[in-house]
N, C-alpha and C. Protein backbone atom coordinates (compact mmCIF):
# COMPACT_ATOMS: atom_id res chain seq x y z
N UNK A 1 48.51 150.63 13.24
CA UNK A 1 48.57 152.05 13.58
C UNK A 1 49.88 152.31 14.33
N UNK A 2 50.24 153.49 13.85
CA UNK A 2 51.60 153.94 14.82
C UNK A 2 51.40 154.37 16.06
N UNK A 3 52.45 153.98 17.12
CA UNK A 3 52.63 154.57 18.20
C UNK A 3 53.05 156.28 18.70
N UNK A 4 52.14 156.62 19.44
CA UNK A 4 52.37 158.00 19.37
C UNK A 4 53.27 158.15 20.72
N UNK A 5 54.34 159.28 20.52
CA UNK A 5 55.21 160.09 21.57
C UNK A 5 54.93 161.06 22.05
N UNK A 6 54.54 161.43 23.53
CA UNK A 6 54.17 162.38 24.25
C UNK A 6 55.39 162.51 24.82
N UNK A 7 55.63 163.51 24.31
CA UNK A 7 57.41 164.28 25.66
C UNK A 7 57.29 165.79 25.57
N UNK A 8 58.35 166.22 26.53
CA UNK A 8 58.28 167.72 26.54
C UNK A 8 57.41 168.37 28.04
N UNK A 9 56.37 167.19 28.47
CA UNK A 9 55.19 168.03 28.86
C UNK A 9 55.57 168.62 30.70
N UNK A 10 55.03 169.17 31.30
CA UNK A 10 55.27 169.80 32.80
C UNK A 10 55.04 168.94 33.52
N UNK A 11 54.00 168.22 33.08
CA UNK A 11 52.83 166.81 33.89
C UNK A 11 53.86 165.76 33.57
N UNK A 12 55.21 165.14 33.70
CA UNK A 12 56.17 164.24 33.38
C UNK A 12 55.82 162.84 33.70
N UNK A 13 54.16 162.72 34.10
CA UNK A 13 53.82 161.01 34.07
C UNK A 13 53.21 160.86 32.74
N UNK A 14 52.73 161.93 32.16
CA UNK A 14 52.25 161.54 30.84
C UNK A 14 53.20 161.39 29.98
N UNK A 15 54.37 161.63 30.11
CA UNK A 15 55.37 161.64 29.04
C UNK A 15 55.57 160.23 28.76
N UNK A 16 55.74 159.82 27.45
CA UNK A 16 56.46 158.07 27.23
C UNK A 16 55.51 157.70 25.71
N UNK A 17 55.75 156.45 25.65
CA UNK A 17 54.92 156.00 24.20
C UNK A 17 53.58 155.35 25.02
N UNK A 18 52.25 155.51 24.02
CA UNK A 18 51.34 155.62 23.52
C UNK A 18 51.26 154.40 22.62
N UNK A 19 50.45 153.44 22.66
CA UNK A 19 50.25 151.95 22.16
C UNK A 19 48.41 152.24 21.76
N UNK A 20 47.83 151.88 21.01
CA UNK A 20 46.12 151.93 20.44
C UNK A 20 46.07 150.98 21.12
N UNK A 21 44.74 150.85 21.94
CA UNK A 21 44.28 150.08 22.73
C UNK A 21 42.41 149.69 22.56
N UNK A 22 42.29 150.65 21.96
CA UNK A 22 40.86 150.34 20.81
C UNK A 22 40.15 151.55 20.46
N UNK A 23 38.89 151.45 20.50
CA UNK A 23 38.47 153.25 20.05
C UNK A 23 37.49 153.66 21.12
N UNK A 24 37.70 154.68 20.96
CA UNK A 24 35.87 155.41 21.38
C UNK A 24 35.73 156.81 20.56
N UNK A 25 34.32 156.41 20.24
CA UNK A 25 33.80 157.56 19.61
C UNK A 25 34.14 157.77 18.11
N UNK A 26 35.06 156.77 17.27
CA UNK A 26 35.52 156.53 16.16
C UNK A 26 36.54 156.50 15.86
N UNK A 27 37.41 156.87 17.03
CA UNK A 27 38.87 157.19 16.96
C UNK A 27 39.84 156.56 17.75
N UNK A 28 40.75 156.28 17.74
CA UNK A 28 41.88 155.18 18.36
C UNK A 28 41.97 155.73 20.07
N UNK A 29 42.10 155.01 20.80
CA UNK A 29 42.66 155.68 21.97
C UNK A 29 43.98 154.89 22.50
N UNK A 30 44.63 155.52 22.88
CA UNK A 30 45.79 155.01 23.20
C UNK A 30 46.61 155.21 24.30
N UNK A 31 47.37 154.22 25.05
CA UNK A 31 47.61 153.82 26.63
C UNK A 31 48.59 153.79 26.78
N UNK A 32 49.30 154.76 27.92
CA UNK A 32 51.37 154.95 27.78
C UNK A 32 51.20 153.63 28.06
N UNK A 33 52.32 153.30 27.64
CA UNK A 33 52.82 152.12 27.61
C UNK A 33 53.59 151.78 28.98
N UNK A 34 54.04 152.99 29.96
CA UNK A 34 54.65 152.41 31.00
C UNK A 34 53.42 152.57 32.44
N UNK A 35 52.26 153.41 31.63
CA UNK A 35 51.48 153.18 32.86
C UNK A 35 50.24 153.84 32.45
N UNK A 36 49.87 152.54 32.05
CA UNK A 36 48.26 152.42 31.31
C UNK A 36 46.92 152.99 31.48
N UNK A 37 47.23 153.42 32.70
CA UNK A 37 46.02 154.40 33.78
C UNK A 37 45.99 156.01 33.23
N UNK A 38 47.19 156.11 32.49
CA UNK A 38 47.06 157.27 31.70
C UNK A 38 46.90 157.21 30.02
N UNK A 39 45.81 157.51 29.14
CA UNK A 39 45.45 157.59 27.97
C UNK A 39 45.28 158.71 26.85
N UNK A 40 45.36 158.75 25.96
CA UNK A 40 45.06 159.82 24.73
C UNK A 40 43.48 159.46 24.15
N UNK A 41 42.67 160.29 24.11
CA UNK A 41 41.41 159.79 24.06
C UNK A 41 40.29 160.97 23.55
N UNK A 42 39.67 160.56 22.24
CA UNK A 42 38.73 161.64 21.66
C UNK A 42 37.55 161.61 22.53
N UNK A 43 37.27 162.83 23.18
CA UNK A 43 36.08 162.47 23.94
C UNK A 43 34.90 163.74 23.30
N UNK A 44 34.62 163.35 22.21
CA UNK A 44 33.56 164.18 21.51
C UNK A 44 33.64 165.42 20.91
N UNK A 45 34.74 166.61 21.49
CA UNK A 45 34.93 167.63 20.97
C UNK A 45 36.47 167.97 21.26
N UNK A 46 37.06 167.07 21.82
CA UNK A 46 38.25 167.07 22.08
C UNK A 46 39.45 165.95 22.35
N UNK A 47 40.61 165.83 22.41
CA UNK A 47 41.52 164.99 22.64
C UNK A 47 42.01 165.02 23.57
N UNK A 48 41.98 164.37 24.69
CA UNK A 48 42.47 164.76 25.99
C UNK A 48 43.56 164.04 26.45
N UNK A 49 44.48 164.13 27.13
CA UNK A 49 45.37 163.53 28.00
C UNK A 49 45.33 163.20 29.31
N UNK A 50 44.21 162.42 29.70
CA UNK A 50 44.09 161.92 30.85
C UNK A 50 44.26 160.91 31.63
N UNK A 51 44.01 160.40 32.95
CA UNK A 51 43.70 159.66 33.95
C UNK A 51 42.53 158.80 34.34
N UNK A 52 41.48 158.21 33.24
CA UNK A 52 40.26 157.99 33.75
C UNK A 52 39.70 157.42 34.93
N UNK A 53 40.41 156.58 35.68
CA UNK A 53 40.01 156.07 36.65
C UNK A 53 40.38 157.00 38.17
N UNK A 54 40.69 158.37 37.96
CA UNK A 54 40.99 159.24 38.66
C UNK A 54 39.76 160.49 38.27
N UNK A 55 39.72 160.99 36.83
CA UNK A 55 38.99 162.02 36.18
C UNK A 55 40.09 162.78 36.10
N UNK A 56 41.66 162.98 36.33
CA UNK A 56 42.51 164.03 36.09
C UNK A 56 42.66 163.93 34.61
N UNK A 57 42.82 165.35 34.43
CA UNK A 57 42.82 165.85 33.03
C UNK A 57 43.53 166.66 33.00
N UNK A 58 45.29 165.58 31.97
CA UNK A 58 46.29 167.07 32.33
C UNK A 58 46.45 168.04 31.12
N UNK A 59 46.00 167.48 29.84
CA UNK A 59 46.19 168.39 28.38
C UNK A 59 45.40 168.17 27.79
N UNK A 60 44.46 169.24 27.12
CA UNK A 60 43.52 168.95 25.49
C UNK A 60 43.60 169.73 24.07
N UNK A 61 43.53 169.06 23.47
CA UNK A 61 43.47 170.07 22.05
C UNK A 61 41.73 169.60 21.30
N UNK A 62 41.09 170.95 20.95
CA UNK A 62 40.19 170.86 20.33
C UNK A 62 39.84 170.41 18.81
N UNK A 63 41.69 170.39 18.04
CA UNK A 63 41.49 170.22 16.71
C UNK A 63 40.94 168.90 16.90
N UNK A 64 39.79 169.00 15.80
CA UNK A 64 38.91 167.93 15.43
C UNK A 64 39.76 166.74 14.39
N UNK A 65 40.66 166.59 14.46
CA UNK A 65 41.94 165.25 13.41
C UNK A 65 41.95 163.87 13.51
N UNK A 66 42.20 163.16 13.19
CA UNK A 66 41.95 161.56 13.39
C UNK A 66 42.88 161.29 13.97
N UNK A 67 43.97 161.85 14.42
CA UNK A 67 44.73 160.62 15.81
C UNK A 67 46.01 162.54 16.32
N UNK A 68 45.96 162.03 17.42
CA UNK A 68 46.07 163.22 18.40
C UNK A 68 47.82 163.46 17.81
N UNK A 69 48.63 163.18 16.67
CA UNK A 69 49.58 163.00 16.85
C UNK A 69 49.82 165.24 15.47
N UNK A 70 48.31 164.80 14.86
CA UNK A 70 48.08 165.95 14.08
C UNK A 70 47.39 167.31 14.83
N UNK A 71 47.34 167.38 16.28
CA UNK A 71 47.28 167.77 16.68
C UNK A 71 48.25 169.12 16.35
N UNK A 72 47.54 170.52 16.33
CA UNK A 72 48.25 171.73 16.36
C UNK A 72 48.30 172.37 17.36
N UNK A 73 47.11 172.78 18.40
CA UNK A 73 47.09 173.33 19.66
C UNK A 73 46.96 172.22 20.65
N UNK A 74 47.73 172.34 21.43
CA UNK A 74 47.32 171.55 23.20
C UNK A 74 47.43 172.54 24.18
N UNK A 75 46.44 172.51 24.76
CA UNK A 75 45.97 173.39 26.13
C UNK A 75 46.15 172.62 27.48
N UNK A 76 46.74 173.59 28.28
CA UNK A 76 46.78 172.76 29.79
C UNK A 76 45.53 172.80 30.46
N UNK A 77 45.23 171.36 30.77
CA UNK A 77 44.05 171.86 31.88
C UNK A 77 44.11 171.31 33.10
N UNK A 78 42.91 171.49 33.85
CA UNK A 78 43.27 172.26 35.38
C UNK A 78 44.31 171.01 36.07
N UNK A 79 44.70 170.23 35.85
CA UNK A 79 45.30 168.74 36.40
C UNK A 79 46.74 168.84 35.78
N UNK A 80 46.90 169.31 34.73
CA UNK A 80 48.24 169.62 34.14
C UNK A 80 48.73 170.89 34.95
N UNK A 81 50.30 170.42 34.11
CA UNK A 81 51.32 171.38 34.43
C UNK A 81 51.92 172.23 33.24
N UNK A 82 52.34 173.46 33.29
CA UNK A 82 52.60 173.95 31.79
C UNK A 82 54.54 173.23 31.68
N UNK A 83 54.97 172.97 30.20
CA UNK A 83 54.45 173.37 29.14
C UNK A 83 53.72 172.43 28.98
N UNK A 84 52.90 172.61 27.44
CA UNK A 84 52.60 171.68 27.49
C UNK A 84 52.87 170.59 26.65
N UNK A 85 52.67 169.44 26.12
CA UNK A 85 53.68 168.10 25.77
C UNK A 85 53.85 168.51 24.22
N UNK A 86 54.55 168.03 23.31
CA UNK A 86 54.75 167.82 22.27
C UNK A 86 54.42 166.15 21.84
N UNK A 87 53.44 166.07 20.89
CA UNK A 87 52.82 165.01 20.85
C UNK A 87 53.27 164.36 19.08
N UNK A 88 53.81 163.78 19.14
CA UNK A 88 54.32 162.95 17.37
C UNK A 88 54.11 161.52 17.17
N UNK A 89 54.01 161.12 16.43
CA UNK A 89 53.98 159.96 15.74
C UNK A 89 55.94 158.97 15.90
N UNK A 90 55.42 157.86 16.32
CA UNK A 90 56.58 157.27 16.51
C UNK A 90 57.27 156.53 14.63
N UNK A 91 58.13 157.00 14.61
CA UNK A 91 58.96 156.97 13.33
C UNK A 91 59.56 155.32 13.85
N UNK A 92 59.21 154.72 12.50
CA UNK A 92 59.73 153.15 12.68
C UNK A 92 59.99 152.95 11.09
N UNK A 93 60.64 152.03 11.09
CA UNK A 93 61.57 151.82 9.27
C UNK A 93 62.86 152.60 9.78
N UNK A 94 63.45 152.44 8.03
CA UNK A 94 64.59 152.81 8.32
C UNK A 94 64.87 153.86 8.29
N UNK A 95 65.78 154.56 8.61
CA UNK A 95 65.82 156.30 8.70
C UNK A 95 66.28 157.04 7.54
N UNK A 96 65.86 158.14 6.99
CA UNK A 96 66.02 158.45 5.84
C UNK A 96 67.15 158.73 5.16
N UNK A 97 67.98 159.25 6.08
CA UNK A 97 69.30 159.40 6.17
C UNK A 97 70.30 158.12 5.62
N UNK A 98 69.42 156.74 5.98
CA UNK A 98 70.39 155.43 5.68
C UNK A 98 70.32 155.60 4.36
N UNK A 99 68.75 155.86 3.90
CA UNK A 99 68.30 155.33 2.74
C UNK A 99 69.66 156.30 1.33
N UNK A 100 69.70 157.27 2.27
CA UNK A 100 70.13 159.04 1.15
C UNK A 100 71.68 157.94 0.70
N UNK A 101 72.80 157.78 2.15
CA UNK A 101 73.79 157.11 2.06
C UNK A 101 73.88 155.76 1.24
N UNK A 102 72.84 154.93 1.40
CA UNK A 102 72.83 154.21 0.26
C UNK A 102 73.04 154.38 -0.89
N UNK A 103 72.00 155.40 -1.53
CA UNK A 103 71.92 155.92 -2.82
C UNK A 103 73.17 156.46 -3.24
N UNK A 104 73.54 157.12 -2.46
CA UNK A 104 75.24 158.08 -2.78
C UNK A 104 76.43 156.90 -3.28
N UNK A 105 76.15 155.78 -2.37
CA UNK A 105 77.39 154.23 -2.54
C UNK A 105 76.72 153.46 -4.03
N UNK A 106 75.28 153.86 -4.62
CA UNK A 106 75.22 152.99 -6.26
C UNK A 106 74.48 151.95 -5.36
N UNK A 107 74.07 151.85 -4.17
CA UNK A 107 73.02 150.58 -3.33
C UNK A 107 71.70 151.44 -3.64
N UNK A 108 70.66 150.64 -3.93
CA UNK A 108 69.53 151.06 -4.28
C UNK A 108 68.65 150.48 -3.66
């Protein structure tokens, strides 16, 4: 599974990469990578961006999607700060751009 990127957000400890760390509820959850106490996590009707060993809860989106990266709405809640994060999928391989330049040089 890919690593997801949280940046952009007001709450700037959640910002960083996102590593799967196992599931709950059927779905991946996943642990910044620079400080594990903060997670991405389906908790039944929603995807949240929290703190569990605190209960802070700084962002959620309700879309019901299989990994928070298809996420369309995120809402601040009461523990967050606005805006709120921009959440993507970490892009790994080669970049498409190499691939285009290849093709243009007769390398295939």
């Amino acid at each position: 599974m890919a690593n997801i990127i949280v940046s952009g957000a007001g709450s700037s400890e959640v910002n960083g990469t996102y590593v799967e760390s196992g599931t709950t509820n059927n779905k991946p959850v996943y642990a910044n990578n620079a400080n594990s106490d903060i997670v991405i996590v389906w908790d039944v009707s929603a995807w949240i961006i929290m703190n569990p060993s605190t209960f802070v809860i700084y962002y959620f989106s309700e879309d019901d999607v299989a990994t928070p990266d298809l996420c369309t709405t995120w809402e601040v809640a009461k523990d967050g700060e606005p805006p709120v994060p921009t959440v993507t999928k970490e892009v790994t391989g080669i970049p498409k751009h190499f691939l285009y330049y290849a093709r243009m040089r007769g390398n295939q």
